[in-house]
N, C-alpha and C. Protein backbone atom coordinates (compact mmCIF):
# COMPACT_ATOMS: atom_id res chain seq x y z
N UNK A 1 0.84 -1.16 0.00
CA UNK A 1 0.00 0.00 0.00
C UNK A 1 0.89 1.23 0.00
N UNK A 2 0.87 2.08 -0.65
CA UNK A 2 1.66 3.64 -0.66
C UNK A 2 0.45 4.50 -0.34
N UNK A 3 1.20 5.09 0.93
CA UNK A 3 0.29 6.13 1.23
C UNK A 3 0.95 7.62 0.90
N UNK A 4 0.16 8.39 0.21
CA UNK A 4 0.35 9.42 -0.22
C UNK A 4 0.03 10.96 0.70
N UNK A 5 0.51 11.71 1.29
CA UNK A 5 0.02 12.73 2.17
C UNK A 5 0.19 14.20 1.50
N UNK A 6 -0.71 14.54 1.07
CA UNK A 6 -0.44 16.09 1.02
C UNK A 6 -0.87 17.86 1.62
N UNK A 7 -0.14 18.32 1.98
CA UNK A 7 -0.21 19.23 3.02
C UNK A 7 -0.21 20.73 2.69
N UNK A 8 -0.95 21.19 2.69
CA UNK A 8 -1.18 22.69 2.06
C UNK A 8 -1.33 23.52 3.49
N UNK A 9 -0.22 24.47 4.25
CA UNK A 9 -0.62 25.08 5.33
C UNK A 9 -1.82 26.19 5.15
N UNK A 10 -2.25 26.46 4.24
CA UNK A 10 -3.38 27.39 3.90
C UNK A 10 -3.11 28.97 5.03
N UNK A 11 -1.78 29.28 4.18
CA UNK A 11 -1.24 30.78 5.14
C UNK A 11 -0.60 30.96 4.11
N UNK A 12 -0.74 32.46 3.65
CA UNK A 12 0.49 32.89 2.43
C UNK A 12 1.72 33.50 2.88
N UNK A 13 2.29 33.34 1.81
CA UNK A 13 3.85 33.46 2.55
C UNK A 13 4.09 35.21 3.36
N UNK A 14 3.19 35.94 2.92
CA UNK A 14 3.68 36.95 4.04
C UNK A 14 3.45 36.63 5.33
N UNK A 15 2.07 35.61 6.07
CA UNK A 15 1.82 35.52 7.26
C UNK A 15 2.73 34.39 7.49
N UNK A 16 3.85 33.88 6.86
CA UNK A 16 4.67 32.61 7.04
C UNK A 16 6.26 33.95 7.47
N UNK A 17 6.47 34.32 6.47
CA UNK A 17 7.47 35.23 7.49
C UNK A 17 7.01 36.48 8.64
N UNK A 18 6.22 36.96 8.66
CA UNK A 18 5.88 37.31 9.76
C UNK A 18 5.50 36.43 11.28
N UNK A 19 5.31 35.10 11.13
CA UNK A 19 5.58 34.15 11.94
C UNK A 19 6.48 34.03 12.48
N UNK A 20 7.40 33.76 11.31
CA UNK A 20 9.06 33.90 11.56
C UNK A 20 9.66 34.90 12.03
N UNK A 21 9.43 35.79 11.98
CA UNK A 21 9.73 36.95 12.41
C UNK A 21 9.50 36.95 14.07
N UNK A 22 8.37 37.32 14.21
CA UNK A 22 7.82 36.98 15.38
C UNK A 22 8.15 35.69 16.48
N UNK A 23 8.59 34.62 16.09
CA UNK A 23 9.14 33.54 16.78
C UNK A 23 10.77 33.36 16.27
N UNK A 24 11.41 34.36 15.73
CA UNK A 24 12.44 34.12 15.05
C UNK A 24 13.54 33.74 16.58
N UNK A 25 13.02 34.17 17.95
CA UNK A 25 14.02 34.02 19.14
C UNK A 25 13.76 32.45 19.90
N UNK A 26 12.30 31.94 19.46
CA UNK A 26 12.34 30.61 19.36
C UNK A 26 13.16 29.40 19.32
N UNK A 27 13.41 28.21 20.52
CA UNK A 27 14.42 27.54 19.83
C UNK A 27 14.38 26.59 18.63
N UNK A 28 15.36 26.90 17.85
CA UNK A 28 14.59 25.60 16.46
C UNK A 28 15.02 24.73 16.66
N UNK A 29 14.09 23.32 16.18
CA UNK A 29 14.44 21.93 16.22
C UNK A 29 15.25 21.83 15.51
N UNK A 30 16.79 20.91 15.42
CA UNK A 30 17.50 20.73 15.06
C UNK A 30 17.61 19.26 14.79
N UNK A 31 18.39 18.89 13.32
CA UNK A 31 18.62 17.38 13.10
C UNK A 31 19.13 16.75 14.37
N UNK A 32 18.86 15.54 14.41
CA UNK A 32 19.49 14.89 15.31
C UNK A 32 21.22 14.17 14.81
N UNK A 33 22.08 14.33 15.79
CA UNK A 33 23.30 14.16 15.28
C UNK A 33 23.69 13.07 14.51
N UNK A 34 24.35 13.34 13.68
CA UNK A 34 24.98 12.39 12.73
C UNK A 34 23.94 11.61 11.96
N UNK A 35 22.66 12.43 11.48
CA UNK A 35 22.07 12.23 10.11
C UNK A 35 21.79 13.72 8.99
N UNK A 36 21.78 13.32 8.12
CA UNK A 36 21.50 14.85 7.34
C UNK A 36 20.36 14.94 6.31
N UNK A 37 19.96 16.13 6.00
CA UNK A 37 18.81 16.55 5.54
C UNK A 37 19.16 16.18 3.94
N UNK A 38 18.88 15.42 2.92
CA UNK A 38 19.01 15.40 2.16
C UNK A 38 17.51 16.38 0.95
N UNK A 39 18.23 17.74 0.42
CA UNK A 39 17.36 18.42 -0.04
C UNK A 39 17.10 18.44 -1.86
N UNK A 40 16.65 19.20 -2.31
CA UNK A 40 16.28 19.00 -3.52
C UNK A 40 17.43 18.55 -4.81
N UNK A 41 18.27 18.99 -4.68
CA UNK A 41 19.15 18.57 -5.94
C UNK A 41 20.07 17.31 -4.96
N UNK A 42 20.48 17.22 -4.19
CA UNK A 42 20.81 15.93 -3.22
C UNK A 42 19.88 15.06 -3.91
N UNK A 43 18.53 15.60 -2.93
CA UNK A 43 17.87 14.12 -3.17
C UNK A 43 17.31 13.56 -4.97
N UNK A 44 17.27 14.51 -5.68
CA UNK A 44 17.38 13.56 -6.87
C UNK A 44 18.39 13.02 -7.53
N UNK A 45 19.56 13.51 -6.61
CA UNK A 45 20.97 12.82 -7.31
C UNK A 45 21.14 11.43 -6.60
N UNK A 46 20.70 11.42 -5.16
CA UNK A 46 20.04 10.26 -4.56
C UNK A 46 19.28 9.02 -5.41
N UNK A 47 18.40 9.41 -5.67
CA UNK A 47 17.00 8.81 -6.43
C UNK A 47 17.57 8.53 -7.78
N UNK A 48 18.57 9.11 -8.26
CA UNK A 48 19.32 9.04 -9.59
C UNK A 48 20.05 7.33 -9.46
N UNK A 49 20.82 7.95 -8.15
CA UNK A 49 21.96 6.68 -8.24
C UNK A 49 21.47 5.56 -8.03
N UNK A 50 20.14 5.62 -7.07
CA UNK A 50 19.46 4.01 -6.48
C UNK A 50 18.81 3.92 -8.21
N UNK A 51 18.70 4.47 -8.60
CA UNK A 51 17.59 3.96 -9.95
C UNK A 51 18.60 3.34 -11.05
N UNK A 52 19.77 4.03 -11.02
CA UNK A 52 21.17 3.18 -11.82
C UNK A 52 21.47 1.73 -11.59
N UNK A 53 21.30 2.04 -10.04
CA UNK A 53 22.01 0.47 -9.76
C UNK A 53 20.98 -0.49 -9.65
N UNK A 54 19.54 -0.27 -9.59
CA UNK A 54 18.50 -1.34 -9.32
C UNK A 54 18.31 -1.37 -10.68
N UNK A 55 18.58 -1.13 -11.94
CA UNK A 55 18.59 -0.69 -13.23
C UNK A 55 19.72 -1.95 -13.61
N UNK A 56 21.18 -1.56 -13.33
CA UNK A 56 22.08 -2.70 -13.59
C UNK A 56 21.90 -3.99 -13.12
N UNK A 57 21.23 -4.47 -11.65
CA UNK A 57 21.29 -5.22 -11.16
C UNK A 57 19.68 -5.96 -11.67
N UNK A 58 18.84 -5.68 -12.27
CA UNK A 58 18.00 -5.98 -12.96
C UNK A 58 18.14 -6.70 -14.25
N UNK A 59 19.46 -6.17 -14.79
CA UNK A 59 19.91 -6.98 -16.37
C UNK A 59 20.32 -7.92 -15.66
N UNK A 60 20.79 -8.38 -14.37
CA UNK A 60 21.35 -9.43 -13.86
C UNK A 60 20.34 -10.52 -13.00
N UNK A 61 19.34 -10.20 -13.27
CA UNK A 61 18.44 -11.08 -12.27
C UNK A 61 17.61 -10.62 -11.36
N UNK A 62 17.97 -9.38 -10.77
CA UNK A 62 17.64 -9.20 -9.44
C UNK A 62 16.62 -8.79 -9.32
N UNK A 63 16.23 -9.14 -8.07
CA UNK A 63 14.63 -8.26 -8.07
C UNK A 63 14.69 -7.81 -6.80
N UNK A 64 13.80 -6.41 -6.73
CA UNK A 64 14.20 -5.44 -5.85
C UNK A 64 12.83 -5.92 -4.36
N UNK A 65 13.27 -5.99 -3.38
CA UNK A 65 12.37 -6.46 -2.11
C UNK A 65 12.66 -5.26 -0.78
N UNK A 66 11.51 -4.89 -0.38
CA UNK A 66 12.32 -4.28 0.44
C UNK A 66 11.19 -5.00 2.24
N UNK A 67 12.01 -4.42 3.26
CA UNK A 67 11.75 -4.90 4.37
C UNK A 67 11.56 -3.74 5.71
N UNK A 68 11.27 -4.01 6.32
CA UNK A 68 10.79 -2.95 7.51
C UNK A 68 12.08 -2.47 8.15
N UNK A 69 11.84 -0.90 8.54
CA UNK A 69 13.01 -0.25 9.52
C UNK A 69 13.75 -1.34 10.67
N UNK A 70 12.14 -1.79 11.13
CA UNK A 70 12.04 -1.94 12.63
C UNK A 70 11.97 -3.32 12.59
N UNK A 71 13.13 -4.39 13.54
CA UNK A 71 13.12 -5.90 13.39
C UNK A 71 13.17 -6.28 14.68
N UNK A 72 13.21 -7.42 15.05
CA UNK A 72 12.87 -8.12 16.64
C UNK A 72 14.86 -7.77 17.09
N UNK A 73 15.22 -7.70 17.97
CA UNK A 73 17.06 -7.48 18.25
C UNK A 73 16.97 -8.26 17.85
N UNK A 74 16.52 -9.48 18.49
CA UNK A 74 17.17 -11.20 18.09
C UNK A 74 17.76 -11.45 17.24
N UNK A 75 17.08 -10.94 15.75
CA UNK A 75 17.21 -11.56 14.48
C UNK A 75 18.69 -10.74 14.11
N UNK A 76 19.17 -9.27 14.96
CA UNK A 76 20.68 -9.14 14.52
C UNK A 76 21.61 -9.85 15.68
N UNK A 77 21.27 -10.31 16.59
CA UNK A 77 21.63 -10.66 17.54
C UNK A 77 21.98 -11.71 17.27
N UNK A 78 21.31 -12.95 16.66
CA UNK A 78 21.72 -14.39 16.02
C UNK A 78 22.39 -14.06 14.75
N UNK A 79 22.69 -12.92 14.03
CA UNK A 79 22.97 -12.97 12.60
C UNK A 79 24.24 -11.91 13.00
N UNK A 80 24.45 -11.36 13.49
CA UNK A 80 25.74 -10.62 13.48
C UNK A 80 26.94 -11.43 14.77
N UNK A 81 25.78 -11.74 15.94
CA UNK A 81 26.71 -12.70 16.67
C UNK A 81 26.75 -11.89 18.20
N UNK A 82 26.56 -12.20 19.29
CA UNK A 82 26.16 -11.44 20.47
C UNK A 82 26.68 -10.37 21.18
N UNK A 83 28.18 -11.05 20.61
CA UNK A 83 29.33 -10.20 21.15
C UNK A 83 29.92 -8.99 19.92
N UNK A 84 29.09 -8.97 18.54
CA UNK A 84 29.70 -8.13 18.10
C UNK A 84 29.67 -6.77 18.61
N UNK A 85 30.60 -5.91 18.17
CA UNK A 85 30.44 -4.26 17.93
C UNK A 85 29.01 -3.95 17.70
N UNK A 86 28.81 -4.23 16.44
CA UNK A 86 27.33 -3.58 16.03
C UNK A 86 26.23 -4.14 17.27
N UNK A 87 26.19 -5.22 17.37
CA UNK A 87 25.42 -5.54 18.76
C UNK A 87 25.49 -4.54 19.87
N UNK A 88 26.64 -5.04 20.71
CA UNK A 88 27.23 -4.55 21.81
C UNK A 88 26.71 -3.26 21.99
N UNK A 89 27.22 -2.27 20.70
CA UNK A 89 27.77 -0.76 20.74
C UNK A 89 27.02 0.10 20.16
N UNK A 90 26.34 -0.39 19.06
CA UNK A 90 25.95 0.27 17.73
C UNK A 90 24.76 0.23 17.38
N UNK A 91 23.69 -0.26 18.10
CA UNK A 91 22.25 -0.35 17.63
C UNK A 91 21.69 0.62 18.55
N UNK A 92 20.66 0.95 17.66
CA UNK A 92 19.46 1.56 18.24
C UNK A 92 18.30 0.69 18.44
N UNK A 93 18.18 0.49 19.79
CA UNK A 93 17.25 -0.68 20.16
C UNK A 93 16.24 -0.17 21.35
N UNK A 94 15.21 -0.70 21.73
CA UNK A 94 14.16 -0.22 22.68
C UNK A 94 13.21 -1.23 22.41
N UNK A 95 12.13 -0.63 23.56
CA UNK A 95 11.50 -1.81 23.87
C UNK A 95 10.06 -1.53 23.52
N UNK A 96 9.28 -2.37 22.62
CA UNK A 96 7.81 -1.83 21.90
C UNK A 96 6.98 -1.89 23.31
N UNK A 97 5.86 -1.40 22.99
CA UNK A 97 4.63 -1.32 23.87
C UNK A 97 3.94 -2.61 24.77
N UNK A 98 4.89 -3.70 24.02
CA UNK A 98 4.36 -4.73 24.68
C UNK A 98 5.75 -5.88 25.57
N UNK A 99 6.56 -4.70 25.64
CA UNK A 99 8.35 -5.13 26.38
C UNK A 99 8.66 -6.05 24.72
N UNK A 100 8.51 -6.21 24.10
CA UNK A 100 9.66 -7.12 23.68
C UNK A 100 10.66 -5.78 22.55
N UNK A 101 11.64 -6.32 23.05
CA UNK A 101 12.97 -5.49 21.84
C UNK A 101 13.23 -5.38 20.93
N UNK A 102 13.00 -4.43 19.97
CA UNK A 102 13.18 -4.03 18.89
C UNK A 102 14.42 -2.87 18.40
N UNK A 103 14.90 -3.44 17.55
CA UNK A 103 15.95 -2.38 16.59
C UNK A 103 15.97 -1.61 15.42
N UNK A 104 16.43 -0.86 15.25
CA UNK A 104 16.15 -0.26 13.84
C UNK A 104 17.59 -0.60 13.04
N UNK A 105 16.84 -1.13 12.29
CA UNK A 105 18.14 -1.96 11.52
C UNK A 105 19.20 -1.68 10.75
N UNK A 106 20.38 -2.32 11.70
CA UNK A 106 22.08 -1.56 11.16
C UNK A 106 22.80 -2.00 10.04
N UNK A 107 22.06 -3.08 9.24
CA UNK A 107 22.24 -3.37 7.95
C UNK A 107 21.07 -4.49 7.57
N UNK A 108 21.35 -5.07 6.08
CA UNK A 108 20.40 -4.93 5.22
C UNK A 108 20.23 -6.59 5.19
N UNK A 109 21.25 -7.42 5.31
CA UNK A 109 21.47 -9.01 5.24
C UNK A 109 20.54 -9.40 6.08
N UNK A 110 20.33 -9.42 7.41
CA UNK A 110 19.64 -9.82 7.99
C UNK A 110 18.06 -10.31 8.09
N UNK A 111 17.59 -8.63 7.66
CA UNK A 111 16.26 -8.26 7.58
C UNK A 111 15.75 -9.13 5.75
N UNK A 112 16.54 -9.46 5.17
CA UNK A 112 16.33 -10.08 3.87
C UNK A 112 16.47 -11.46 3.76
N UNK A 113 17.25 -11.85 4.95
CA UNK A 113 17.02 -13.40 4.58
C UNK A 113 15.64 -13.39 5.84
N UNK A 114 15.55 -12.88 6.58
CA UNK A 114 14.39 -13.28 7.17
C UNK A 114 13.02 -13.60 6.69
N UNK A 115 13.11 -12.21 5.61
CA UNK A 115 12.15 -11.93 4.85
C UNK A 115 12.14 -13.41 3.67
N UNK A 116 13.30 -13.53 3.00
CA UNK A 116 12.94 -15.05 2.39
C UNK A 116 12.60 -16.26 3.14
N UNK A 117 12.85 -16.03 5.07
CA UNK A 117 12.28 -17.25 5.31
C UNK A 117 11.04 -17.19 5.67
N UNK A 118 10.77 -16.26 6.09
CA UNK A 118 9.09 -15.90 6.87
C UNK A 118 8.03 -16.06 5.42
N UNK A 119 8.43 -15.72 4.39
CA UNK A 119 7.55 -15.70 2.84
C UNK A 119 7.75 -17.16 2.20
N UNK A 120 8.45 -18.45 3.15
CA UNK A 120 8.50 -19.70 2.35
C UNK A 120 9.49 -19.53 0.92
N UNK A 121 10.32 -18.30 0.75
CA UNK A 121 10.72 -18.45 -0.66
C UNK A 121 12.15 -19.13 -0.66
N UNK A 122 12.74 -19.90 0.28
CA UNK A 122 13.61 -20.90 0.12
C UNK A 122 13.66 -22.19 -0.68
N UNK A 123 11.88 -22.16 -0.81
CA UNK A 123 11.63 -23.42 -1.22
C UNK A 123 11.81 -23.50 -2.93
N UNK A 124 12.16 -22.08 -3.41
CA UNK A 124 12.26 -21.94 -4.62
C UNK A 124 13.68 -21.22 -5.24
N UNK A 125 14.82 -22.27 -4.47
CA UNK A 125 16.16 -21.40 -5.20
C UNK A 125 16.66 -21.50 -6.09
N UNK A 126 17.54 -20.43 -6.89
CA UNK A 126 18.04 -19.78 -6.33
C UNK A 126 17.15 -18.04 -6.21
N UNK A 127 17.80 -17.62 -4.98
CA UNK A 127 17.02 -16.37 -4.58
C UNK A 127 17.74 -15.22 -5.58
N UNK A 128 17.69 -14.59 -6.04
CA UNK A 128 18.36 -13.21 -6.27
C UNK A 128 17.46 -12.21 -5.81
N UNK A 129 18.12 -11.20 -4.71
CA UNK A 129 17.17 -10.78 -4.53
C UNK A 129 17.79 -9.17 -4.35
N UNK A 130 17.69 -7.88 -4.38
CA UNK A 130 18.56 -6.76 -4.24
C UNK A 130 17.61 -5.74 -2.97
N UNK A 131 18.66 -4.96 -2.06
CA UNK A 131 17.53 -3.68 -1.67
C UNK A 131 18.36 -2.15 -1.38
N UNK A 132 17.76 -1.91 -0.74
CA UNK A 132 18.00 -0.35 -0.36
C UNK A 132 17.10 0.21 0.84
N UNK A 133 17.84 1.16 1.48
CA UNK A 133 16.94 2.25 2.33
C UNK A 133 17.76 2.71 3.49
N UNK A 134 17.26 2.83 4.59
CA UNK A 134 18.17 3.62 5.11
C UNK A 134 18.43 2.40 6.36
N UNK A 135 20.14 3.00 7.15
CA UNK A 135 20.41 2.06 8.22
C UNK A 135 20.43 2.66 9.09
N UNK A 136 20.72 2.72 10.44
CA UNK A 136 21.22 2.83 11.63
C UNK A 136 22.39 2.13 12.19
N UNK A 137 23.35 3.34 12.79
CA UNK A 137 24.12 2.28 13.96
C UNK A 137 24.88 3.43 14.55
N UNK A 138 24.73 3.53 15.97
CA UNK A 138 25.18 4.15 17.11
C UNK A 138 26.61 4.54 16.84
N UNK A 139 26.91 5.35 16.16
CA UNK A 139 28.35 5.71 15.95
C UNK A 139 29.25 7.18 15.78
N UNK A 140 30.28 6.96 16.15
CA UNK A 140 30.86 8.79 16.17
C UNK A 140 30.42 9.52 15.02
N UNK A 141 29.92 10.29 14.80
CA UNK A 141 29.63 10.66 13.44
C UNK A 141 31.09 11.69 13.25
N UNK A 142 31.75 11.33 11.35
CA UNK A 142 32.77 12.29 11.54
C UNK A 142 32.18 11.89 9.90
N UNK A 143 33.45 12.83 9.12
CA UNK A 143 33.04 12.80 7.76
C UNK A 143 32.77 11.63 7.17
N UNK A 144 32.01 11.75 6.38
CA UNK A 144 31.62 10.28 5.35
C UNK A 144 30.66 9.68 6.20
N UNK A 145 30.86 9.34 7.57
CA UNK A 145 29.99 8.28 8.73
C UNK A 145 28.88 9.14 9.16
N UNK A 146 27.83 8.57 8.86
CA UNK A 146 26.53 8.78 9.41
C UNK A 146 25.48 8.29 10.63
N UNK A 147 25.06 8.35 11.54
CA UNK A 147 24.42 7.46 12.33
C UNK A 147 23.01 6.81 11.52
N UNK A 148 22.47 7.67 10.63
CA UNK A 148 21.56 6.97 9.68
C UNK A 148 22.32 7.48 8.09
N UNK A 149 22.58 5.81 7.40
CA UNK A 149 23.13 6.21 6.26
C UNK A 149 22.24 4.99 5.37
N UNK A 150 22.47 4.95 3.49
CA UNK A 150 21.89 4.42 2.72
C UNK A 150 23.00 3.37 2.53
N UNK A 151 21.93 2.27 2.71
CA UNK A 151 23.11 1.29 1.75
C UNK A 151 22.19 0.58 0.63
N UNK A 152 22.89 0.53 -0.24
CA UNK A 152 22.13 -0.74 -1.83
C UNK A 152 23.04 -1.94 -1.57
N UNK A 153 22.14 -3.31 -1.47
CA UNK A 153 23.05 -4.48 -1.63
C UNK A 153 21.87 -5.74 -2.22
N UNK A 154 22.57 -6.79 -2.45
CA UNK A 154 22.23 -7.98 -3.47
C UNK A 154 23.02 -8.78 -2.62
N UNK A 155 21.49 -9.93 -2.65
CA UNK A 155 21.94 -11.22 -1.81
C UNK A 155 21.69 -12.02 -3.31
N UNK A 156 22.30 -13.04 -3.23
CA UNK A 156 22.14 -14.15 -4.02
C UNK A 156 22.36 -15.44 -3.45
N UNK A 157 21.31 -16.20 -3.28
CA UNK A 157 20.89 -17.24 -2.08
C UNK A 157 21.08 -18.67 -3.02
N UNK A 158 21.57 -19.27 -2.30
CA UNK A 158 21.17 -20.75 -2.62
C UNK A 158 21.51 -21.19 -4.01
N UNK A 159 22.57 -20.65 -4.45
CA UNK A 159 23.88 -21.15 -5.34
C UNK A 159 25.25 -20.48 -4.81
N UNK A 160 25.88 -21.44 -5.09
CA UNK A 160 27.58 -20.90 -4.99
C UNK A 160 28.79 -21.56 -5.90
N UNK A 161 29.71 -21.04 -5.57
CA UNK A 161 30.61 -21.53 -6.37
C UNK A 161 31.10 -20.22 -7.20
N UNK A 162 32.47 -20.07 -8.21
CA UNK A 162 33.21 -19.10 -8.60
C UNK A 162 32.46 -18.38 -9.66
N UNK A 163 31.29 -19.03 -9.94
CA UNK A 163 30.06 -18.46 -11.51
C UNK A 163 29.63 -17.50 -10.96
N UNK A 164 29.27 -17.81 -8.94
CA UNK A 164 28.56 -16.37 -8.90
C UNK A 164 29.24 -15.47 -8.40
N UNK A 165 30.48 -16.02 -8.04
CA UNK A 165 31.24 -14.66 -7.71
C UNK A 165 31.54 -14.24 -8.91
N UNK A 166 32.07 -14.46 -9.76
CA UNK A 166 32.56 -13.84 -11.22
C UNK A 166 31.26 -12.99 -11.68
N UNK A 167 29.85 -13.50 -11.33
CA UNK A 167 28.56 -12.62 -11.97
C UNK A 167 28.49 -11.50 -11.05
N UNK A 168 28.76 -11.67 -9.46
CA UNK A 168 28.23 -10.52 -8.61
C UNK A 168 29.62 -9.39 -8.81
N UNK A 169 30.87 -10.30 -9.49
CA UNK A 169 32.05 -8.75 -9.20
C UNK A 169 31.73 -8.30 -10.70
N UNK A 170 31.36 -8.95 -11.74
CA UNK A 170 30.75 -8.12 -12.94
C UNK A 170 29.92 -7.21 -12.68
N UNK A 171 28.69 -7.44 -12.32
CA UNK A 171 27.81 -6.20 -11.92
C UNK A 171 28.35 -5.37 -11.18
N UNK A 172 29.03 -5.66 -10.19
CA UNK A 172 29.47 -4.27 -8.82
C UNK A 172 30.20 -3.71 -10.33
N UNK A 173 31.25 -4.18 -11.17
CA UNK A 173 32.00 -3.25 -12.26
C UNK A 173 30.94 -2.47 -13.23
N UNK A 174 30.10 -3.64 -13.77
CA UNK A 174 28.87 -2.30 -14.58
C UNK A 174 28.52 -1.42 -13.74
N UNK A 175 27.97 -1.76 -12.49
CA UNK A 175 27.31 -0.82 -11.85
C UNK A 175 28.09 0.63 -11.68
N UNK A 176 29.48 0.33 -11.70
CA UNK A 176 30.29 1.49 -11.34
C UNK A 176 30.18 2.31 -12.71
N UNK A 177 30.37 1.66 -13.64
CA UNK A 177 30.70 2.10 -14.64
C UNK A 177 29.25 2.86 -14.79
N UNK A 178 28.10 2.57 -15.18
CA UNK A 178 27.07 2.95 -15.07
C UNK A 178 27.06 4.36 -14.00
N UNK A 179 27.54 4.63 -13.12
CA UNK A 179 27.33 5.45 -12.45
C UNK A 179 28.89 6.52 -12.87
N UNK A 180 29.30 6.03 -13.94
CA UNK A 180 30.21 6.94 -14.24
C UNK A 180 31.63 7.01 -13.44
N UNK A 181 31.54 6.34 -12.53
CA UNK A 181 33.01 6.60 -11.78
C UNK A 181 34.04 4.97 -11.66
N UNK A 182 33.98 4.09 -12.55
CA UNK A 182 34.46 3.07 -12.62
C UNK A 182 36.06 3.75 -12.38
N UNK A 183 36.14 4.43 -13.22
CA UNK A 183 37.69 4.88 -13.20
C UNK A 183 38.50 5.67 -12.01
N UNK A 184 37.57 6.06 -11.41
CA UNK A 184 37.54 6.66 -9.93
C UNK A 184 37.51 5.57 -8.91
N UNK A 185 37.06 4.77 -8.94
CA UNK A 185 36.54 3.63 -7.67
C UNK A 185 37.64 2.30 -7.83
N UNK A 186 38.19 2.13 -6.40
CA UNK A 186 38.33 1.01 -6.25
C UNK A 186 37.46 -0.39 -5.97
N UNK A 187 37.80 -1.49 -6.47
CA UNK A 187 36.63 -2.40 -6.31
C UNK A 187 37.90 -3.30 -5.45
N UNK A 188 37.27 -3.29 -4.11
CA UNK A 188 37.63 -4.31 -3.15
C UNK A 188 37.23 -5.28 -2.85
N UNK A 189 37.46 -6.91 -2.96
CA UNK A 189 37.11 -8.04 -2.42
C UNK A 189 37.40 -8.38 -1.32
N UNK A 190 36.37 -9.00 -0.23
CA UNK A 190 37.07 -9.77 0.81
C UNK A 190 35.80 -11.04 1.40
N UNK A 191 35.88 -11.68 1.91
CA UNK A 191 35.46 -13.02 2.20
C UNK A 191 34.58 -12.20 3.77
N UNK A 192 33.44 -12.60 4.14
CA UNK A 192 32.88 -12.61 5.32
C UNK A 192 33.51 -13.32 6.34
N UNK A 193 34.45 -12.88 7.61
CA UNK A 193 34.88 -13.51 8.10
C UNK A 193 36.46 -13.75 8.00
N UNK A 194 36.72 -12.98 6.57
CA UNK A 194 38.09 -12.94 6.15
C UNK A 194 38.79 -11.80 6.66
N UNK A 195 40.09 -11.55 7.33
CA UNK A 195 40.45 -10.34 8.37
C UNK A 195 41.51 -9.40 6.54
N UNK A 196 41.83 -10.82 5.85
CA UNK A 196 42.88 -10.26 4.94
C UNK A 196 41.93 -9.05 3.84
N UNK A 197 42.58 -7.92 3.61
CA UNK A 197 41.70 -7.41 2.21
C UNK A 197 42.46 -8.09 0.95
């Protein structure tokens, strides 16, 4: 379901700065630290790049799924591991209306294989499946690092072997290229679990 909201304050803009004016000693709400306002030419350069890469990763199979902010801890708790960082240190977690714990989710793996197991779609592999939106995780914010940032990623479930790594480091290369900065970007490999780059 997409819900659509639209909001007309029905005040013309002189009684909108004279407001301002008038409350200009007011304190203003301010972002909360270490996320940012992404505004009009941002956000369609935003909306540009997710539409490139769900675009490339589409000639490749993928199909785009997406999943809720908000997940049970558990499910990063069994999937990242109890004692990690992001556990430990880095989530934004609390407790719903009815005590049980919930997080807002610090990456994207988790919340997607859940989603293929809770929907029965194991029973039909292989999965390709891609997403996007926004993350969380409790962290210093300094340049580049965000406490809420975007990530795009592609799971590919239930085949393996060197065919699909050779297909998933092809696409990460179109994709770059597609976005124009192949020649700019390094493309780094490393193994989950692997400390070597």
């Amino acid at each position: 379901m997409l819900g659509l909201r639209l909001h007309r304050a029905g005040i013309t803009p002189r009684e909108t700065r004279r407001w301002f004016a008038v409350n200009a000693k007011a304190k203003t709400v301010s972002r909360v630290r270490g996320t940012r306002d992404l505004l009009a030419d941002d956000s369609q350069q935003h909306r540009d790049v997710l539409d490139t890469l769900q675009r490339t990763v589409e000639r490749y199979g993928f199909r785009s799924i997406q999943t809720p902010l908000l997940e049970y801890t558990d499910l990063f708790s069994r999937s990242l591991g109890d004692g990690s960082d992001i556990v430990m240190k880095e989530m934004y977690t609390f407790k719903d209306n009815s005590g049980k714990s919930v997080t807002l989710r610090p990456e994207g793996t988790a919340g997607i294989m859940r989603a293929l197991v809770s929907n029965n779609l194991l029973f039909s592999l292989p999965q390709k499946v891609s997403y996007s939106g926004s993350m969380f995780r409790y962290e210093r914010p300094q340049r580049g690092r965000y406490r809420e940032f975007q990530q795009f990623g592609v799971e590919f479930v239930g085949s393996s072997g060197p065919s699909v790594d050779v297909e998933v480091i092809a696409m990460a290369a179109d994709a770059l290229d597609a976005l124009g900065i192949k020649d700019k970007a390094l493309l780094e490999l490393n193994s989950l679990g692997d400390n070597e780059r």
